[in-house]
Protein backbone atom coordinates (compact mmCIF):
# COMPACT_ATOMS: atom_id res chain seq x y z
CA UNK A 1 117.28 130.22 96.11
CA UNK A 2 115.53 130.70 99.62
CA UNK A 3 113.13 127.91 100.09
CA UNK A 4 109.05 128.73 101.09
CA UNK A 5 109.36 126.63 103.65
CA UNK A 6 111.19 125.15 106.37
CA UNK A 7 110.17 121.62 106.88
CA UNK A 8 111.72 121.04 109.88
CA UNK A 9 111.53 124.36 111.87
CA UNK A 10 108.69 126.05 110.62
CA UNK A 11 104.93 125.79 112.65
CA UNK A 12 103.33 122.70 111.37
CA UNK A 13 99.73 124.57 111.07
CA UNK A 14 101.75 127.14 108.87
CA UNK A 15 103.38 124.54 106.62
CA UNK A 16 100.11 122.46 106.36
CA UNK A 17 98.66 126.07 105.04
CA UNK A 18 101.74 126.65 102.94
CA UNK A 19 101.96 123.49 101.29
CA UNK A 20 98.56 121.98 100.92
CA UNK A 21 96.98 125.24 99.37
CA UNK A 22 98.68 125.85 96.53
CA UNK A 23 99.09 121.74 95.88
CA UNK A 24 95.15 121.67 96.10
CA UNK A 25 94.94 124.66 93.64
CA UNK A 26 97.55 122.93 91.68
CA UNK A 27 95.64 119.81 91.20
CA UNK A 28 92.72 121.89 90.72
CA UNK A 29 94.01 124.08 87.84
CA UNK A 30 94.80 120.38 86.71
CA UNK A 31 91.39 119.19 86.15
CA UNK A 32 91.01 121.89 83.79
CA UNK A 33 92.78 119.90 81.07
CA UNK A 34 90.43 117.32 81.08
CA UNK A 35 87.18 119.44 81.47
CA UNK A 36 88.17 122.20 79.78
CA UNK A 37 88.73 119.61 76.71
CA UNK A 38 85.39 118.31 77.60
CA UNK A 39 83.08 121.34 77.43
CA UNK A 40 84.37 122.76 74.37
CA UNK A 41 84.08 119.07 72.83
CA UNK A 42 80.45 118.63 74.09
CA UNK A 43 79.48 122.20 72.32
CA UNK A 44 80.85 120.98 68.74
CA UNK A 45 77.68 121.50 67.01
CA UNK A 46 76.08 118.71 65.89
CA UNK A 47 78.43 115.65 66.92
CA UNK A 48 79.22 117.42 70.92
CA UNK A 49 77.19 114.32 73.03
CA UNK A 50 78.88 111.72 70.67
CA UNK A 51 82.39 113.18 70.70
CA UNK A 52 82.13 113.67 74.29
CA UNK A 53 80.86 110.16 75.10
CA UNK A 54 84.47 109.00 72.84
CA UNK A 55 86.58 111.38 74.42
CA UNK A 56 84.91 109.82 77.94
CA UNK A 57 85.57 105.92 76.93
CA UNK A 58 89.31 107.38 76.42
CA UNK A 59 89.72 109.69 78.81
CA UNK A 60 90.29 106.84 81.84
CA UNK A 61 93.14 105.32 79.89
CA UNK A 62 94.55 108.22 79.30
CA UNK A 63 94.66 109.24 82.98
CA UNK A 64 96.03 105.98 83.45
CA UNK A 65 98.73 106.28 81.37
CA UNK A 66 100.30 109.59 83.56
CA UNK A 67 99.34 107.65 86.71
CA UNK A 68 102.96 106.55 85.47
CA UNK A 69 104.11 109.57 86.34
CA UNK A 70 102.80 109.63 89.84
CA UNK A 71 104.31 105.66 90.39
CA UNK A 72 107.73 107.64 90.23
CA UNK A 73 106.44 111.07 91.32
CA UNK A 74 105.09 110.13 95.05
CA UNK A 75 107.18 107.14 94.94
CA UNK A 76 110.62 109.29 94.66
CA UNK A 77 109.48 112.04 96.69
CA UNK A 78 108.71 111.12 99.87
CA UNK A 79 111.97 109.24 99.98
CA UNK A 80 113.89 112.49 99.24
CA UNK A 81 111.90 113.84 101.79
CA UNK A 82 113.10 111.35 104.09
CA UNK A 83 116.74 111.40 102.60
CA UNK A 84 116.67 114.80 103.16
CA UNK A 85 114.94 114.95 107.02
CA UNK A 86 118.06 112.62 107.23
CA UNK A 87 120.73 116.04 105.56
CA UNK A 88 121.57 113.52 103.65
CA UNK A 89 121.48 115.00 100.30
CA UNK A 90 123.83 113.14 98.19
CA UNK A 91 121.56 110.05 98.44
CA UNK A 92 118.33 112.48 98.03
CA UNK A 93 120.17 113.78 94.68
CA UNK A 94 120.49 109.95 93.50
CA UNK A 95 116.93 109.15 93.96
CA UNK A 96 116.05 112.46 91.77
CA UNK A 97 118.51 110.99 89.25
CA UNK A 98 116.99 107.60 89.32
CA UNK A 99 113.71 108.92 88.96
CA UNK A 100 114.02 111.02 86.07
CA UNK A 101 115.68 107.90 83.94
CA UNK A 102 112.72 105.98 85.30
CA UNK A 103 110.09 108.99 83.70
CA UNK A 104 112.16 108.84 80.79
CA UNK A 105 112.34 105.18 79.76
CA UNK A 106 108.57 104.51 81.20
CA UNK A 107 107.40 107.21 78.37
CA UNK A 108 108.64 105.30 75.49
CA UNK A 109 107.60 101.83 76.62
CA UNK A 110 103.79 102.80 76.68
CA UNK A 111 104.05 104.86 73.62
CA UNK A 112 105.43 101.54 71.93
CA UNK A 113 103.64 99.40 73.49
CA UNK A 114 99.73 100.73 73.45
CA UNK A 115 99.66 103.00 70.00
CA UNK A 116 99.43 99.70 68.08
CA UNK A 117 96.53 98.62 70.16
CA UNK A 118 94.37 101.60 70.28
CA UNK A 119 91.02 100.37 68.09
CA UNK A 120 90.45 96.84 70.09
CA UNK A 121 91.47 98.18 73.60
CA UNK A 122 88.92 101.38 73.10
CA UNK A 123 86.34 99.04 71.98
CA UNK A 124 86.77 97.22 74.78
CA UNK A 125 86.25 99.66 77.36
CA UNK A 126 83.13 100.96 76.10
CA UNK A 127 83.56 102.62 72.36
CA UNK A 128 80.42 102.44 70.16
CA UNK A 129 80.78 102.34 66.59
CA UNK A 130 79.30 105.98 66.43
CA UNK A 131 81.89 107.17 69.10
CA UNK A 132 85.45 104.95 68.19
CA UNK A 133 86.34 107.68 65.79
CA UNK A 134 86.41 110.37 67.92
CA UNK A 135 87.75 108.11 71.12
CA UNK A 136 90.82 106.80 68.94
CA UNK A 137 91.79 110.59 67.14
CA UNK A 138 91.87 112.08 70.30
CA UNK A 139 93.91 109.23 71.89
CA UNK A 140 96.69 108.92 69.49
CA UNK A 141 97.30 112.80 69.39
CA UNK A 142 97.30 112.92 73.05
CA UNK A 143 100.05 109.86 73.29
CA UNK A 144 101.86 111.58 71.11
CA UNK A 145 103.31 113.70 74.53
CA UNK A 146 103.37 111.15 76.44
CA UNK A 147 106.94 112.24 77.60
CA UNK A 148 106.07 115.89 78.14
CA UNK A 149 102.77 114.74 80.52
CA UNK A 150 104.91 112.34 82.53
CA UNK A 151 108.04 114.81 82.93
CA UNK A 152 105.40 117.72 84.12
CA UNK A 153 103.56 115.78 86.44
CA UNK A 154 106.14 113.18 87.93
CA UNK A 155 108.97 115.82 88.77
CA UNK A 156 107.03 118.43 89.70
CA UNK A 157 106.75 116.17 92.78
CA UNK A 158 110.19 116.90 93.24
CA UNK A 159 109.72 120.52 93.01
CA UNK A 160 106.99 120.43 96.06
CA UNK A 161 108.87 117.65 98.12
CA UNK A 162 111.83 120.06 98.30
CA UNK A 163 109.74 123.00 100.15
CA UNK A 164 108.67 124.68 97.07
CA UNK A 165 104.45 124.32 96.88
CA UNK A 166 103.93 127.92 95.09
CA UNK A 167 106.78 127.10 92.34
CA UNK A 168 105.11 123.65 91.58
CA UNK A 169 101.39 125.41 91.35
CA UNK A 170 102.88 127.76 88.94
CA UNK A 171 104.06 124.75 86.93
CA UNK A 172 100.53 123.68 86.52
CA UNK A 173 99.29 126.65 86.15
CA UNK A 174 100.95 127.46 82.94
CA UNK A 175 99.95 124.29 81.18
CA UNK A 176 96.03 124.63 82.33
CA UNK A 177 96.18 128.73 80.98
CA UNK A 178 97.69 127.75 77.86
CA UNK A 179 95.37 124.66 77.21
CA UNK A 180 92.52 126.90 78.12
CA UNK A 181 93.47 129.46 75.43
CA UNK A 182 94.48 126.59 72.99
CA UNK A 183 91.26 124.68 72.93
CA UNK A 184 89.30 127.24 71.23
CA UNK A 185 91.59 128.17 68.63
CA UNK A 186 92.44 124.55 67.43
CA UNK A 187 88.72 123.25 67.89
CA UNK A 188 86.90 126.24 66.24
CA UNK A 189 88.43 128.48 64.56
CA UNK A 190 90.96 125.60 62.99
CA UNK A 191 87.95 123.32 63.05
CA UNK A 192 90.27 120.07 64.29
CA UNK A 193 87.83 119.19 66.33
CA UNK A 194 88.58 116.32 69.11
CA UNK A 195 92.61 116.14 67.22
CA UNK A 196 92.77 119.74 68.15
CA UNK A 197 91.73 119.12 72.14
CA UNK A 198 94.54 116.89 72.37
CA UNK A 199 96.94 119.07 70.64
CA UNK A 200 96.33 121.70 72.83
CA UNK A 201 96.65 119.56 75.63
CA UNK A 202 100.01 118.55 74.07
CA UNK A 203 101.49 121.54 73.93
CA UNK A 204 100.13 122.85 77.26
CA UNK A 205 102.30 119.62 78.78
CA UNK A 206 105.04 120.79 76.76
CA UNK A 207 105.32 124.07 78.37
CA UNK A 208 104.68 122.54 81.58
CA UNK A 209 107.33 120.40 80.78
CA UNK A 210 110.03 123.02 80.30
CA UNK A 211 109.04 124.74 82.87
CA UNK A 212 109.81 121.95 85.38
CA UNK A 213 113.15 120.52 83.94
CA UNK A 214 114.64 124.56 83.86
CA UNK A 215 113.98 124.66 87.72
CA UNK A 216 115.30 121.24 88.87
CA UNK A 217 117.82 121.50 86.31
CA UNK A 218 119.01 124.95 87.84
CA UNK A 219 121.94 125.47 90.09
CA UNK A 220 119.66 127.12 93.17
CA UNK A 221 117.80 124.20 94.02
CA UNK A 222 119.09 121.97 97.17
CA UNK A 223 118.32 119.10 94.86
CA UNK A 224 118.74 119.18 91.69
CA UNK A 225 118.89 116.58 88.97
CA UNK A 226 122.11 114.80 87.57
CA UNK A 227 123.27 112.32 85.89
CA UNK A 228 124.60 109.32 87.11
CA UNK A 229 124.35 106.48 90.16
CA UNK A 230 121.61 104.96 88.91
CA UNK A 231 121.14 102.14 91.08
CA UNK A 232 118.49 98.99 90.99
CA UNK A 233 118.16 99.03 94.59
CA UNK A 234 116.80 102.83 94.70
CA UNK A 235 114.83 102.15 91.43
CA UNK A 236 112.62 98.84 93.12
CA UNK A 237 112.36 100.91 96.66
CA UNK A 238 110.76 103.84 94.30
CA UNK A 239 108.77 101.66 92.26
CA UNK A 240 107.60 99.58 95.61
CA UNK A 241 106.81 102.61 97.46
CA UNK A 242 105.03 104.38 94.57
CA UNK A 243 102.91 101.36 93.53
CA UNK A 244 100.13 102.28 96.09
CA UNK A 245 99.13 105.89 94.96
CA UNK A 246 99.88 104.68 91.36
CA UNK A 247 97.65 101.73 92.06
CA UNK A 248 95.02 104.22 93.51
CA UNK A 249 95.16 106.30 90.41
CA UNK A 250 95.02 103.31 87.66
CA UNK A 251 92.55 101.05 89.41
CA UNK A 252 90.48 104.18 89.76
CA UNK A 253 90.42 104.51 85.92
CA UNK A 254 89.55 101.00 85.99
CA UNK A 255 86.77 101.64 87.69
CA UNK A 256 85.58 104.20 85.60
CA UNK A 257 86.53 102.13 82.27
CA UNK A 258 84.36 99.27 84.17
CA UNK A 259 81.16 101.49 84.66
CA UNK A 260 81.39 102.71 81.27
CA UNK A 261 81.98 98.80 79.83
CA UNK A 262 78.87 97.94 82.19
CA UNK A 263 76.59 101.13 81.57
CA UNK A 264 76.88 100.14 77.57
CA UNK A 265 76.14 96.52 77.82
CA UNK A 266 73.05 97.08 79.99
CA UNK A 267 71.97 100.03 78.63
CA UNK A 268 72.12 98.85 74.82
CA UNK A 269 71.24 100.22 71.72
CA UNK A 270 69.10 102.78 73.24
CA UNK A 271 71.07 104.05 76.44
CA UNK A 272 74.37 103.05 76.38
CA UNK A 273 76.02 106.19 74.81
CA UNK A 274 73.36 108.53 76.89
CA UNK A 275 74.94 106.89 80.14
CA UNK A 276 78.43 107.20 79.37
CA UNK A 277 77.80 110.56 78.16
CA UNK A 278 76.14 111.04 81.79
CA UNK A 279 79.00 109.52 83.44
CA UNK A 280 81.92 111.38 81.85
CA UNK A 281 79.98 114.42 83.06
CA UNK A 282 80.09 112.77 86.83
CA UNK A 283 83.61 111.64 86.29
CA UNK A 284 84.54 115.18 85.73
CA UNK A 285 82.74 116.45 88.91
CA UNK A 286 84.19 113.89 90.65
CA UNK A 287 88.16 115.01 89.35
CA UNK A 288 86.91 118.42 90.57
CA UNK A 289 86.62 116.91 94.28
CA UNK A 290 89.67 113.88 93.95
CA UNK A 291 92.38 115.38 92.10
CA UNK A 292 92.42 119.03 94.92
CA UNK A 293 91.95 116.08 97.66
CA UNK A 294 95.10 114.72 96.20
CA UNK A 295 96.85 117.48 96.27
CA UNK A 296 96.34 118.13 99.68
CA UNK A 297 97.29 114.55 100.38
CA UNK A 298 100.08 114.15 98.20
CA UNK A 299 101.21 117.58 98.49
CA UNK A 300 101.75 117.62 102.30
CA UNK A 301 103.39 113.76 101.69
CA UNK A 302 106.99 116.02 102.07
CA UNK A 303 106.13 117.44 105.62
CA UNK A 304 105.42 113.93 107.01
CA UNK A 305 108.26 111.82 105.18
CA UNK A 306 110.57 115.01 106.17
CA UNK A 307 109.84 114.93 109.98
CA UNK A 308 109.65 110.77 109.98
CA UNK A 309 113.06 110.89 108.92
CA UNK A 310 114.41 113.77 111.20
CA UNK A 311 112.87 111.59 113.67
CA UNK A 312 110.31 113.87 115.09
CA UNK A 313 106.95 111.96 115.59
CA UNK A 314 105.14 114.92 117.57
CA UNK A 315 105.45 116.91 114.02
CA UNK A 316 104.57 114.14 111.89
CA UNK A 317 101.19 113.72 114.31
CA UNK A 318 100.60 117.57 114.32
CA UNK A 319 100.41 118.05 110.41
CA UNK A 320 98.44 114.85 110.43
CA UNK A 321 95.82 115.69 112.44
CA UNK A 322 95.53 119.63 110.31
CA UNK A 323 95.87 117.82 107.48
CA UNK A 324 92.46 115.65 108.13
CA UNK A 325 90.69 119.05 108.94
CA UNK A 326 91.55 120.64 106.36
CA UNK A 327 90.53 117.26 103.96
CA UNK A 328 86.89 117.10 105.42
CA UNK A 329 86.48 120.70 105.28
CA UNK A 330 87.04 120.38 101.79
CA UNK A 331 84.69 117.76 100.90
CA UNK A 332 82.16 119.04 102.81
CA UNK A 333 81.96 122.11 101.17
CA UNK A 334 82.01 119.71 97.70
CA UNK A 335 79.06 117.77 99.05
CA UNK A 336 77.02 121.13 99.56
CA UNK A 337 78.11 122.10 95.93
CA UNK A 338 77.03 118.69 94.88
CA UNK A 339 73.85 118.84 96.03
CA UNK A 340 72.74 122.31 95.04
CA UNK A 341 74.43 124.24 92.38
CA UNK A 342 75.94 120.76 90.12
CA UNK A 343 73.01 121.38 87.49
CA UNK A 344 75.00 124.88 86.56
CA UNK A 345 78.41 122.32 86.35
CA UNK A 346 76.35 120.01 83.55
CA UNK A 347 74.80 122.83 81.47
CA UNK A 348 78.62 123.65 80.96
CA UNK A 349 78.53 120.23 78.85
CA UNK A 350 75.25 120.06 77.47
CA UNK A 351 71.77 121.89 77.20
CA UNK A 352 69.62 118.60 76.89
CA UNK A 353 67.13 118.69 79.79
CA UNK A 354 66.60 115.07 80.01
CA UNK A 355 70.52 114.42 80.18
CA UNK A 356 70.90 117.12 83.09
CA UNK A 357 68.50 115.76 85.31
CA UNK A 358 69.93 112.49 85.10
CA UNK A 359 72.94 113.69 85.75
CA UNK A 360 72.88 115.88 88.47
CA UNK A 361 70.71 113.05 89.71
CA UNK A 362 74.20 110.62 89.67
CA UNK A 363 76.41 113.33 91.28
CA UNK A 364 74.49 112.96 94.35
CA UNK A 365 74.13 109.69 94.39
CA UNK A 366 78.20 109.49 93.59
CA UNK A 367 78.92 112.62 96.48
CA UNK A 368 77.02 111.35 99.00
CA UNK A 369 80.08 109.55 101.13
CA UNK A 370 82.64 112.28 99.87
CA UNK A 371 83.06 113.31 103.41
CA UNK A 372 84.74 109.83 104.68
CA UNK A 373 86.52 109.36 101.70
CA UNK A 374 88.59 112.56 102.68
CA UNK A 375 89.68 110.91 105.79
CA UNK A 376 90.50 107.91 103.45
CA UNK A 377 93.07 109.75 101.35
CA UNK A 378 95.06 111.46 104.10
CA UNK A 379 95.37 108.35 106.15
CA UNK A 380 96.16 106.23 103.06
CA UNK A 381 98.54 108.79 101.80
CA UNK A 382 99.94 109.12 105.41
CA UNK A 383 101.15 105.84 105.51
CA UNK A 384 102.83 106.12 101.81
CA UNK A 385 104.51 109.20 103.29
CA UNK A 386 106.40 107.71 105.70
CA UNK A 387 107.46 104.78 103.20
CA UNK A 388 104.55 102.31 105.14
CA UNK A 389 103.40 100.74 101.97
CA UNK A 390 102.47 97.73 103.58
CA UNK A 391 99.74 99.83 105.35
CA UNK A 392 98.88 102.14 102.10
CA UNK A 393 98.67 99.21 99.37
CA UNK A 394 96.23 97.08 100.39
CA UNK A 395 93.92 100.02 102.43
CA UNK A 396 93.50 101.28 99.04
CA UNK A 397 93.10 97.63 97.40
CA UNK A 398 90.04 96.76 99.44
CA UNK A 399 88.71 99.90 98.85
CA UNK A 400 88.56 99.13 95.17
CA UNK A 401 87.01 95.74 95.78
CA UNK A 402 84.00 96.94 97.30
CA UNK A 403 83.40 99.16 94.42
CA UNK A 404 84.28 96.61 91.90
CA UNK A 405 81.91 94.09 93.03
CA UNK A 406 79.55 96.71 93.45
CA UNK A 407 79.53 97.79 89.90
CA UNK A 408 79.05 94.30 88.58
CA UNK A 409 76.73 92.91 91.00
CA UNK A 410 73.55 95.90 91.29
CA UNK A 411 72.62 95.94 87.81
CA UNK A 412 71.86 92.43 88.08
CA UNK A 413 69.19 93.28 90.44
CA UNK A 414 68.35 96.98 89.82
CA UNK A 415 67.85 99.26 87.04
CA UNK A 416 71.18 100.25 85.38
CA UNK A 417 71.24 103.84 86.75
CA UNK A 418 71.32 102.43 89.89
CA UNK A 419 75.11 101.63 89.31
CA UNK A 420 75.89 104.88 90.24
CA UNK A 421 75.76 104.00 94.16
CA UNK A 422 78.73 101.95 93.75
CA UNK A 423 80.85 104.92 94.77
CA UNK A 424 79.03 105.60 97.51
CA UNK A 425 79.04 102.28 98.69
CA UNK A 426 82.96 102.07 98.35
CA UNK A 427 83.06 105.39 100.22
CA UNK A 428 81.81 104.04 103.26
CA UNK A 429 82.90 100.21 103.70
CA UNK A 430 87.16 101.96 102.68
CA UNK A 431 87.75 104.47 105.29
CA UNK A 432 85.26 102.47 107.89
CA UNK A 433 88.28 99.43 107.52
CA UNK A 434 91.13 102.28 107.22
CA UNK A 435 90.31 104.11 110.25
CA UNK A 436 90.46 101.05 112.01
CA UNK A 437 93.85 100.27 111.29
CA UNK A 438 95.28 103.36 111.90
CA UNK A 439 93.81 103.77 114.88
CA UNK A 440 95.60 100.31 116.09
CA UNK A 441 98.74 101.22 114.26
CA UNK A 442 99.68 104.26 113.81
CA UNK A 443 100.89 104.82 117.74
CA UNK A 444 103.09 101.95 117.44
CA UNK A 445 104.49 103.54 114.16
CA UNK A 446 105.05 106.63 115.97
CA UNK A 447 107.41 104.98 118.79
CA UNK A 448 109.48 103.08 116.81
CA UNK A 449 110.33 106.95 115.01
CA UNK A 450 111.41 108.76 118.35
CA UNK A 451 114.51 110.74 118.54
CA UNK A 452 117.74 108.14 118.94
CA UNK A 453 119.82 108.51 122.09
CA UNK A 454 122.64 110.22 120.17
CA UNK A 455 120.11 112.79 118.77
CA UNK A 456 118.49 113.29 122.77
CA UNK A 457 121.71 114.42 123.72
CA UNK A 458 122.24 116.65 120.43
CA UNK A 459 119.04 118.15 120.97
């Protein structure tokens, strides 16, 4: 099969373009799962805020549990990349090989392992006793394809890191169509209600999931997968080098599992479930601007790890610097969105005035340093890329902090709403510290990847 694109040859603006589209729309379609679910849930008649406020307190965890998948997904990848940058695809094929057991032995850990403690760990993170029934049916359905979501996502990584962006969107894409067309049917005319979300979801990973294995599992792809060489070594360098984004991704659910554990205990009796119904409306916006981010990020991860290992710093600068346009381009645009049409996003989850004001109210508030936190991603991402996780991890650890503290610490001293500015907060203190560093480091990173004397004279 002719591969879309030629890491090593092709123009770097054109490969940016190539690959960071269609990962962006990718990620995009993604978000549909989760929203999709969402609005159809929050038009049940009669129980839609309450279901929707349990499907919120559960929807971090679950996000958190295929953050597994993207441990092994970016962690794998940009190695192959690198392996392969190197032509040395034997040991690219290995890593595949290792990462797939990884995906596969990963799924049936958390399945065993966090089933039995559904009921005290929802309550935990913010269930009522109105909203633990629908939080804990929808969460045990949805674990129940645990294996399908982490297949679908984690080696679809595989599929882009090889050169193939379009063939990984339309991976995606299948799922989000047939959850899309799924969600109605089981919800309404089945009348499952929240169980029938998350069987649609389900099966829409399933087909995902087929999708995937039939095209790494085919005999056209430079790297396919096998069976066989697993080794310990490659396993810790993938699970080293993958801990940062996978951090990123759990640690962000944290967050969010935090706010909704802090909006309920402040807000009580009378405004706890309100708020988190507000802020799994925000969260959602907010997946609408961080998960196509991601994509462009994680997406164009191949180009960067590809050159760094064919030794060519001048194209691993090039994409860099398109890649950071094209990432505040996007977010500007978001912020505009944000901060005149978001009202149209919220009446797609509810029709209560009082709940869309406060809403779209929070969206600001939470968009306001979207811009910066673009720049944060790439340059984060950037350094994961080229296997620099002692750059990536604790960029993205600090960044957390802030927002952390943040969350805890102003409703002490201000009204609870006013939590919201914790993400704007964290959006300006985390790529303030991150540009800083890569301006000091990156040039020195850069050196130490020029061309060998061997490969001079090869040239």
């Amino acid at each position: 099969m002719k591969r879309e694109n030629d890491l090593e040859n092709d123009s770097i603006k054109q490969l940016v373009w190539r690959i960071a589209i269609p990962s962006m729309l990718a990620q995009f379609v993604s978000v549909l799962y989760s929203i999709v679910d969402r609005i159809y849930i929050g038009n049940i008649p009669q129980i839609g805020d309450l279901a929707l406020a349990g499907v919120g307190v559960c929807g971090p965890i679950v996000t958190m549990v295929g953050s597994v998948a993207f441990w092994i997904g970016i962690g794998g990848s940009p190695l192959m990349s690198i392996r392969m940058g190197e032509k040395n695809i034997e040991a690219a094929r290995k890593i595949l090989a290792n990462c797939f057991l990884m995906l596969l032995v990963f799924s049936g850990l958390m399945m065993a392992v966090i089933m039995p403690l559904t009921t005290p760990m929802l309550q935990l993170f913010g269930a009522s006793e109105a909203t633990l029934p629908y939080a804990k049916t929808y969460f045990l359905v949805y674990m129940c394809g645990t294996v399908f979501a982490l297949m679908a996502t984690g080696l679809n990584q595989f599929i882009i890191a090889q050169g193939y962006a379009n063939t990984g969107m339309k991976s995606v894409v299948i799922g989000a169509v047939l959850n899309i067309l799924l969600d109605p049917l089981f919800i309404f005319v089945f009348h499952m209600g929240v169980a029938g979300a998350a069987l649609a979801t389900v099966l829409s990973q399933l087909a995902s999931c087929i999708f995937v294995l039939r095209f790494l599992f085919g005999k056209y792809v430079p790297v396919r997968i096998t069976f066989g060489g697993y080794d310990l070594r490659v396993i810790g360098r993938v699970l080293l080098l993958g801990f940062t984004p996978f951090l990123i991704i759990a640690i962000d659910n944290v967050m969010i599992i935090a706010m909704n554990a802090v909006l309920q205990h402040y807000g009580g009796a009378a405004q706890g479930d309100t708020l988190i119904t507000c802020a799994t409306i925000v969260q959602s916006f907010m997946l609408v601007i961080t998960m196509p981010l991601s994509g462009i990020t994680g997406g164009t991860q191949t180009i960067l790890g590809y050159n760094y290992g064919a030794r060519r710093p001048d194209r691993v600068m090039g994409a860099q610097k398109y890649i950071v346009l094209l990432c505040v381009v996007f977010t500007a645009i978001m912020f505009v969105i944000a901060w005149t049409i978001s009202p149209l996003f919220i009446r797609l989850f509810t029709q209560d005035a009082a709940l869309i004001d406060q809403t779209a109210w929070a969206i600001r508030v939470c968009t306001l340093a979207i811009v910066p936190l673009g720049v944060q991603y790439e340059l984060v991402d950037g350094f994961t890329a080229i296997g620099k996780v002692q750059f990536s991890l604790p960029l993205s650890f600090w960044r957390k902090l802030v927002y952390f503290l943040a969350v805890f610490l102003i409703p002490m001293f201000f009204e609870v709403r006013y939590v919201f500015f914790a993400e704007t907060i964290s959006d300006i203190l985390g790529p303030a510290v991150t540009i800083v560093v890569y301006l000091f480091s990156m040039k020195k990173l850069m050196r130490a990847c020029r061309p060998l004397p061997a490969q001079k004279e090869n040239a």
